[in-house]
PDB file of N, CA and C in Angstrom:
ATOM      1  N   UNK A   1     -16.835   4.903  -3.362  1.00  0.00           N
ATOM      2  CA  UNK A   1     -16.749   3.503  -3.647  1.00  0.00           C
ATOM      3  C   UNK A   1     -15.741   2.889  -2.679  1.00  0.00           C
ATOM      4  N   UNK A   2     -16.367   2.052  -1.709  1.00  0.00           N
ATOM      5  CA  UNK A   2     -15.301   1.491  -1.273  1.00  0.00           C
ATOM      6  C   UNK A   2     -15.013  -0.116  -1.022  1.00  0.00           C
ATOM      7  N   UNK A   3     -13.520  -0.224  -1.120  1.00  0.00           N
ATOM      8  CA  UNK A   3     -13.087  -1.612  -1.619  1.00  0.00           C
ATOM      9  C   UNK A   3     -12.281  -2.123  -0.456  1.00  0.00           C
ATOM     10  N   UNK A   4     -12.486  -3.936  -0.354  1.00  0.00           N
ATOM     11  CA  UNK A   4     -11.658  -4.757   0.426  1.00  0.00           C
ATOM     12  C   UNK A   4     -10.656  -5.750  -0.480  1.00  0.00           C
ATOM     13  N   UNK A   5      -9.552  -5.811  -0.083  1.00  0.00           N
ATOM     14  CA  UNK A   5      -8.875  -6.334  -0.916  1.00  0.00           C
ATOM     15  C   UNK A   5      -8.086  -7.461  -0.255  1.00  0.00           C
ATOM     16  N   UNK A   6      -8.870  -8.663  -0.471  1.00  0.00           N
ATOM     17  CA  UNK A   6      -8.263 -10.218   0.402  1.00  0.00           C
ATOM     18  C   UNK A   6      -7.831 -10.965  -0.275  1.00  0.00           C
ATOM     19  N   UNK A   7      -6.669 -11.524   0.322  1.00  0.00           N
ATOM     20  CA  UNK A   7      -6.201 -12.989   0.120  1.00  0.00           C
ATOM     21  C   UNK A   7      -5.157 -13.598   0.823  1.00  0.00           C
ATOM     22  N   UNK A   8      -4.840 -15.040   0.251  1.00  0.00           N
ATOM     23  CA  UNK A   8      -4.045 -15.658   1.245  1.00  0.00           C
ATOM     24  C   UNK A   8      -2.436 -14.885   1.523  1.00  0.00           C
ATOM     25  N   UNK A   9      -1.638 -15.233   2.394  1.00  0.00           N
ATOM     26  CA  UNK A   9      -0.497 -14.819   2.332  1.00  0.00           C
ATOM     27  C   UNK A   9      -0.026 -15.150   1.249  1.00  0.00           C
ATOM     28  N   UNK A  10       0.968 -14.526   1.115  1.00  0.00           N
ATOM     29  CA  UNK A  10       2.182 -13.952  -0.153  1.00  0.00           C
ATOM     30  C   UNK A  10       1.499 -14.626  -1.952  1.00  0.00           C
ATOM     31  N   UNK A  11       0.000 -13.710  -1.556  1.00  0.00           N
ATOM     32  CA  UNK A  11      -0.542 -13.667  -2.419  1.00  0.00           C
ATOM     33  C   UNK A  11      -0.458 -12.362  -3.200  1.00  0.00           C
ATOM     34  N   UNK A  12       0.379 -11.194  -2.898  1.00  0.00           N
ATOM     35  CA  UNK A  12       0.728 -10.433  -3.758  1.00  0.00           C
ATOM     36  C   UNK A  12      -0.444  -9.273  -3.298  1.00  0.00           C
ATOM     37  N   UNK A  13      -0.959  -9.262  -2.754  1.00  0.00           N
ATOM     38  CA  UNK A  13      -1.626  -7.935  -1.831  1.00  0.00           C
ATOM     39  C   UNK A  13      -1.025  -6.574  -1.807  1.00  0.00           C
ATOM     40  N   UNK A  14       0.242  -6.237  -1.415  1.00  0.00           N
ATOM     41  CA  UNK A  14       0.586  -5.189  -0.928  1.00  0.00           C
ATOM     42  C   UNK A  14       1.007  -4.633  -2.123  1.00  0.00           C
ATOM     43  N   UNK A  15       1.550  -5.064  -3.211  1.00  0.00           N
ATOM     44  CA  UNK A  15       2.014  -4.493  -4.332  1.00  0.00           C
ATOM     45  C   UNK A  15       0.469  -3.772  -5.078  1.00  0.00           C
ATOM     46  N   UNK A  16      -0.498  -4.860  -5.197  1.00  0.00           N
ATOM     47  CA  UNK A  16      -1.485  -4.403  -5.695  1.00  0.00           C
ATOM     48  C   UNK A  16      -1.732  -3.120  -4.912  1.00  0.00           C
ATOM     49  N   UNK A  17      -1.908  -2.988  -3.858  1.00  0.00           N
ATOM     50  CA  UNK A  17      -2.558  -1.925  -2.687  1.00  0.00           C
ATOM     51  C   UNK A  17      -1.503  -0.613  -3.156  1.00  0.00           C
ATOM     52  N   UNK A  18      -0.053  -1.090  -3.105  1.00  0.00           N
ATOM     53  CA  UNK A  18       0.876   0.317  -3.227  1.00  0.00           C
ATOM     54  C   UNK A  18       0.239   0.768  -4.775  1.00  0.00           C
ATOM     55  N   UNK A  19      -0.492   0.133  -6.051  1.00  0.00           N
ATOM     56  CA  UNK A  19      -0.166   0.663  -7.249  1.00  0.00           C
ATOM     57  C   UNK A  19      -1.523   1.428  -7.401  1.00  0.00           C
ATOM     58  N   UNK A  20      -2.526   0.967  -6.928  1.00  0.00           N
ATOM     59  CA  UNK A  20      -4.088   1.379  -6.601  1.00  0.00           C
ATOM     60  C   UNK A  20      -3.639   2.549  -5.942  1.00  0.00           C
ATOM     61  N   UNK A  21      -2.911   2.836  -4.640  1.00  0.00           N
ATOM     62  CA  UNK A  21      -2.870   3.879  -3.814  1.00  0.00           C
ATOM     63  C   UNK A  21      -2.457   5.011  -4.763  1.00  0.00           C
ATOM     64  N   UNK A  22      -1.085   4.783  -5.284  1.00  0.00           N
ATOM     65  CA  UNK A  22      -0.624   5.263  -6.120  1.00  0.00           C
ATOM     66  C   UNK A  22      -1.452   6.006  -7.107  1.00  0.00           C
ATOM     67  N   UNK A  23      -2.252   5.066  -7.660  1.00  0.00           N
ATOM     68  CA  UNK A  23      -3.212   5.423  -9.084  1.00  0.00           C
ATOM     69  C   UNK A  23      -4.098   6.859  -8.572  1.00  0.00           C
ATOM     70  N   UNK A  24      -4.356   6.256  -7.373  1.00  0.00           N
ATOM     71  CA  UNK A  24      -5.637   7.054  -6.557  1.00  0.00           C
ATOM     72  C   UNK A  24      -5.079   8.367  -6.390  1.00  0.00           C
ATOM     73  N   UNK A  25      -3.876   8.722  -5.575  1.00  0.00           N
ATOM     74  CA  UNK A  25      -3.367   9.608  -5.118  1.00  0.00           C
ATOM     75  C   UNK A  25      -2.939  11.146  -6.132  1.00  0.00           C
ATOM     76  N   UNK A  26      -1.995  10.270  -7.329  1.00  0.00           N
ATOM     77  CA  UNK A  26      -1.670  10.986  -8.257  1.00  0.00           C
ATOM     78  C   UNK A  26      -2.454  10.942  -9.632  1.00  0.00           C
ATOM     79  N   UNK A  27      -2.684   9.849 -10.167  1.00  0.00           N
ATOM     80  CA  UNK A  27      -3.269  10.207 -11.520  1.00  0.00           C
ATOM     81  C   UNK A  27      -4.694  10.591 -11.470  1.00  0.00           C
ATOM     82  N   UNK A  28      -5.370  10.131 -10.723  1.00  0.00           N
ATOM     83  CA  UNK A  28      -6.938  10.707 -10.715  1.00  0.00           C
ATOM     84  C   UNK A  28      -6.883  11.973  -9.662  1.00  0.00           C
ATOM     85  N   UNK A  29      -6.217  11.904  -8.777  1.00  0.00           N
ATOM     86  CA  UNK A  29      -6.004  13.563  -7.933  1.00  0.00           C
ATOM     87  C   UNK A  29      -7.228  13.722  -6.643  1.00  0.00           C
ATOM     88  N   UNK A  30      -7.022  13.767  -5.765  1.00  0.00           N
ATOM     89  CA  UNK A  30      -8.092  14.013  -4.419  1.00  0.00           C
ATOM     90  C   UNK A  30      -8.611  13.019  -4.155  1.00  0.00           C
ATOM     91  N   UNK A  31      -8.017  12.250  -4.397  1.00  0.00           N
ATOM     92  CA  UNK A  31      -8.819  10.188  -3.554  1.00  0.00           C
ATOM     93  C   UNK A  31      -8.003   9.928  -2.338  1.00  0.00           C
ATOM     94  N   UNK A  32      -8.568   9.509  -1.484  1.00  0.00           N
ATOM     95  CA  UNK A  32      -7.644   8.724  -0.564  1.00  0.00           C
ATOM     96  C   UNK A  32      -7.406   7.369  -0.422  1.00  0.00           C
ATOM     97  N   UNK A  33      -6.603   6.939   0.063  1.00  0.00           N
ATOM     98  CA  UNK A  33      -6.286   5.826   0.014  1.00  0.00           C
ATOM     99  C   UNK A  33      -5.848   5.228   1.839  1.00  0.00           C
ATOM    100  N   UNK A  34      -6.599   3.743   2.403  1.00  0.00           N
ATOM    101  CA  UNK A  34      -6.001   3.526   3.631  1.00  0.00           C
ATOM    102  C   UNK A  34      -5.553   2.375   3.584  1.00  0.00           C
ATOM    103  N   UNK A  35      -4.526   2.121   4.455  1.00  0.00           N
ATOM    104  CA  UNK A  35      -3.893   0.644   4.532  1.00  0.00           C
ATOM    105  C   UNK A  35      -4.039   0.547   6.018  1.00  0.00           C
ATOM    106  N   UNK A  36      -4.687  -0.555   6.454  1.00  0.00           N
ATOM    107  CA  UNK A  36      -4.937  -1.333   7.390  1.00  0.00           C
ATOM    108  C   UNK A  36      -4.208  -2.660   7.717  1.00  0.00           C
ATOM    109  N   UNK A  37      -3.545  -2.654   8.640  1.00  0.00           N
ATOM    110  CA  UNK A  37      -2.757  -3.689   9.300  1.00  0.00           C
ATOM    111  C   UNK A  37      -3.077  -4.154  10.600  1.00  0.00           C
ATOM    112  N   UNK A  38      -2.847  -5.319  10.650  1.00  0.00           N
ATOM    113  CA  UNK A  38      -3.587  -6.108  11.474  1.00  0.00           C
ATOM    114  C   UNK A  38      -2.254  -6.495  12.896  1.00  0.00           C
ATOM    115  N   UNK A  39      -0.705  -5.955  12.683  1.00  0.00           N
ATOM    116  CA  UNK A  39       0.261  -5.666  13.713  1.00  0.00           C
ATOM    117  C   UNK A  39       1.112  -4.278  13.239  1.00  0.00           C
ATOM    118  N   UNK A  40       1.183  -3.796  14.457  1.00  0.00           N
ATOM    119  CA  UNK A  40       2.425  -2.451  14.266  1.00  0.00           C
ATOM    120  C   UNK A  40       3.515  -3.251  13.433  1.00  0.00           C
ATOM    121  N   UNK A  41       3.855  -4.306  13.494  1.00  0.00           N
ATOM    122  CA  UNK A  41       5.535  -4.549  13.033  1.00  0.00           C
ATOM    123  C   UNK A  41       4.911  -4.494  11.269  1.00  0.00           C
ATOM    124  N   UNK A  42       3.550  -5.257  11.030  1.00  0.00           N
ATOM    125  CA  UNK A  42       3.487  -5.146   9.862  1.00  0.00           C
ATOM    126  C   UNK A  42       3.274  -3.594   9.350  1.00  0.00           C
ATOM    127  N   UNK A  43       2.805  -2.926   9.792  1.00  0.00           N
ATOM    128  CA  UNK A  43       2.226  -1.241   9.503  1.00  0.00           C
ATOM    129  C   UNK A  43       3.393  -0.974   9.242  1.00  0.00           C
ATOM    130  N   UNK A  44       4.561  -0.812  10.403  1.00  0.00           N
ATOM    131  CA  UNK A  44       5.735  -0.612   9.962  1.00  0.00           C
ATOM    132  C   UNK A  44       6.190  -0.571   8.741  1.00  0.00           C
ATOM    133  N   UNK A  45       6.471  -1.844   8.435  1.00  0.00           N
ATOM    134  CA  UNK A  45       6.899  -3.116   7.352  1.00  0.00           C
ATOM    135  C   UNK A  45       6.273  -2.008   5.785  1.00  0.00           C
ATOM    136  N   UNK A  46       4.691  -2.104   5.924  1.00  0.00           N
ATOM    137  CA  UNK A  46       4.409  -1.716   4.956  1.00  0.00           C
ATOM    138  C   UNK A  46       4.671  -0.191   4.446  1.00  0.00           C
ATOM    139  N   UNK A  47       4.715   0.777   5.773  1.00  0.00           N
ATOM    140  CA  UNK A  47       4.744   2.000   5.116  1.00  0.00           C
ATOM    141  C   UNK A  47       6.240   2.402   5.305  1.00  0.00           C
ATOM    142  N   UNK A  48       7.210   2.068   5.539  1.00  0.00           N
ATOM    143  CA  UNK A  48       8.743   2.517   5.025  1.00  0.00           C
ATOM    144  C   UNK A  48       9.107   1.675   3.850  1.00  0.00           C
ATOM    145  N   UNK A  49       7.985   0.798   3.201  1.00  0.00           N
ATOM    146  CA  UNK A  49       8.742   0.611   2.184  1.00  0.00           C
ATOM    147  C   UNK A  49       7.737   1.414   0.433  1.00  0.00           C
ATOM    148  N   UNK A  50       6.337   1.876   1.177  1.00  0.00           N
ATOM    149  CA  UNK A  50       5.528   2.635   0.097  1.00  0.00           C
ATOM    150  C   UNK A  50       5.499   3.891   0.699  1.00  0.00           C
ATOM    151  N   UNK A  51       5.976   4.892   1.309  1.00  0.00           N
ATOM    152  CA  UNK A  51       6.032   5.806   1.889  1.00  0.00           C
ATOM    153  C   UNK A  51       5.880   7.202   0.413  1.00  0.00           C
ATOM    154  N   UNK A  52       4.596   8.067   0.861  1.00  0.00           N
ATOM    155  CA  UNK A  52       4.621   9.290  -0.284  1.00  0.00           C
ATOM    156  C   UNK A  52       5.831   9.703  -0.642  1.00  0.00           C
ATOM    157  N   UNK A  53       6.473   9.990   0.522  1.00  0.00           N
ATOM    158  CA  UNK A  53       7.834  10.283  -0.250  1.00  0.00           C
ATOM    159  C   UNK A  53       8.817   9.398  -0.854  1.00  0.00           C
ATOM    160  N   UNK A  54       8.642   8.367  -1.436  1.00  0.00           N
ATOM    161  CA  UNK A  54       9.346   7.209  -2.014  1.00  0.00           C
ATOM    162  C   UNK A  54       8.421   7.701  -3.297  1.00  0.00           C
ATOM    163  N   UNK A  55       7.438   8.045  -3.614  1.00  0.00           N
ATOM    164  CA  UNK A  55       6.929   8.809  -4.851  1.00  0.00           C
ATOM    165  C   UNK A  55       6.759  10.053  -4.900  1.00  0.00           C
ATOM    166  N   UNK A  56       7.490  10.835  -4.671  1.00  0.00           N
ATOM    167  CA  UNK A  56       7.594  12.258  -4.344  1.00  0.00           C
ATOM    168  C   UNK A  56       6.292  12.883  -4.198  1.00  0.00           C
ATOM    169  N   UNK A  57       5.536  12.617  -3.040  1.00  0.00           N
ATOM    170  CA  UNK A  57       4.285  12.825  -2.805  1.00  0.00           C
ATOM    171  C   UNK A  57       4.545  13.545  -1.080  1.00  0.00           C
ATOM    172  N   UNK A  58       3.621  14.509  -0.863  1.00  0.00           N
ATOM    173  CA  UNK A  58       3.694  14.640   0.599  1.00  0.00           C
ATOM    174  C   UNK A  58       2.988  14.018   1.239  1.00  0.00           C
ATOM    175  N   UNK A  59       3.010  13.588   1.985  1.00  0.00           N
ATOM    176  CA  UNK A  59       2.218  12.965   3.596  1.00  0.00           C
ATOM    177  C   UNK A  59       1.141  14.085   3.769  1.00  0.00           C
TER     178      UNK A  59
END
């Protein structure tokens, strides 16, 4: 199943995306999850602040 998840800026996107990833990763077990960014500074931005290991998860 796969999903796009849009909206305007600081419409609250990335939180949704970290809790879905989250959901995916650990409670249902063997899903993946991708985050797509549209600049390095944002990719950045987004993954030192949801990083697996910020949920004791490995990379």
């Amino acid at each position: 199943m796969n999903r796009l998840l849009q909206g305007d800026v600081g419409a609250g996107k990335a939180p949704v995306l970290a809790a879905t990833a989250f959901a995916l990763l650990v409670i249902e077990g063997g899903f993946q999850a991708v985050l797509m960014a549209p600049t390095d500074i944002l990719a950045r931005r987004n993954t030192s602040k949801r990083s697996p290991k910020h949920y004791g998860l490995s990379a």
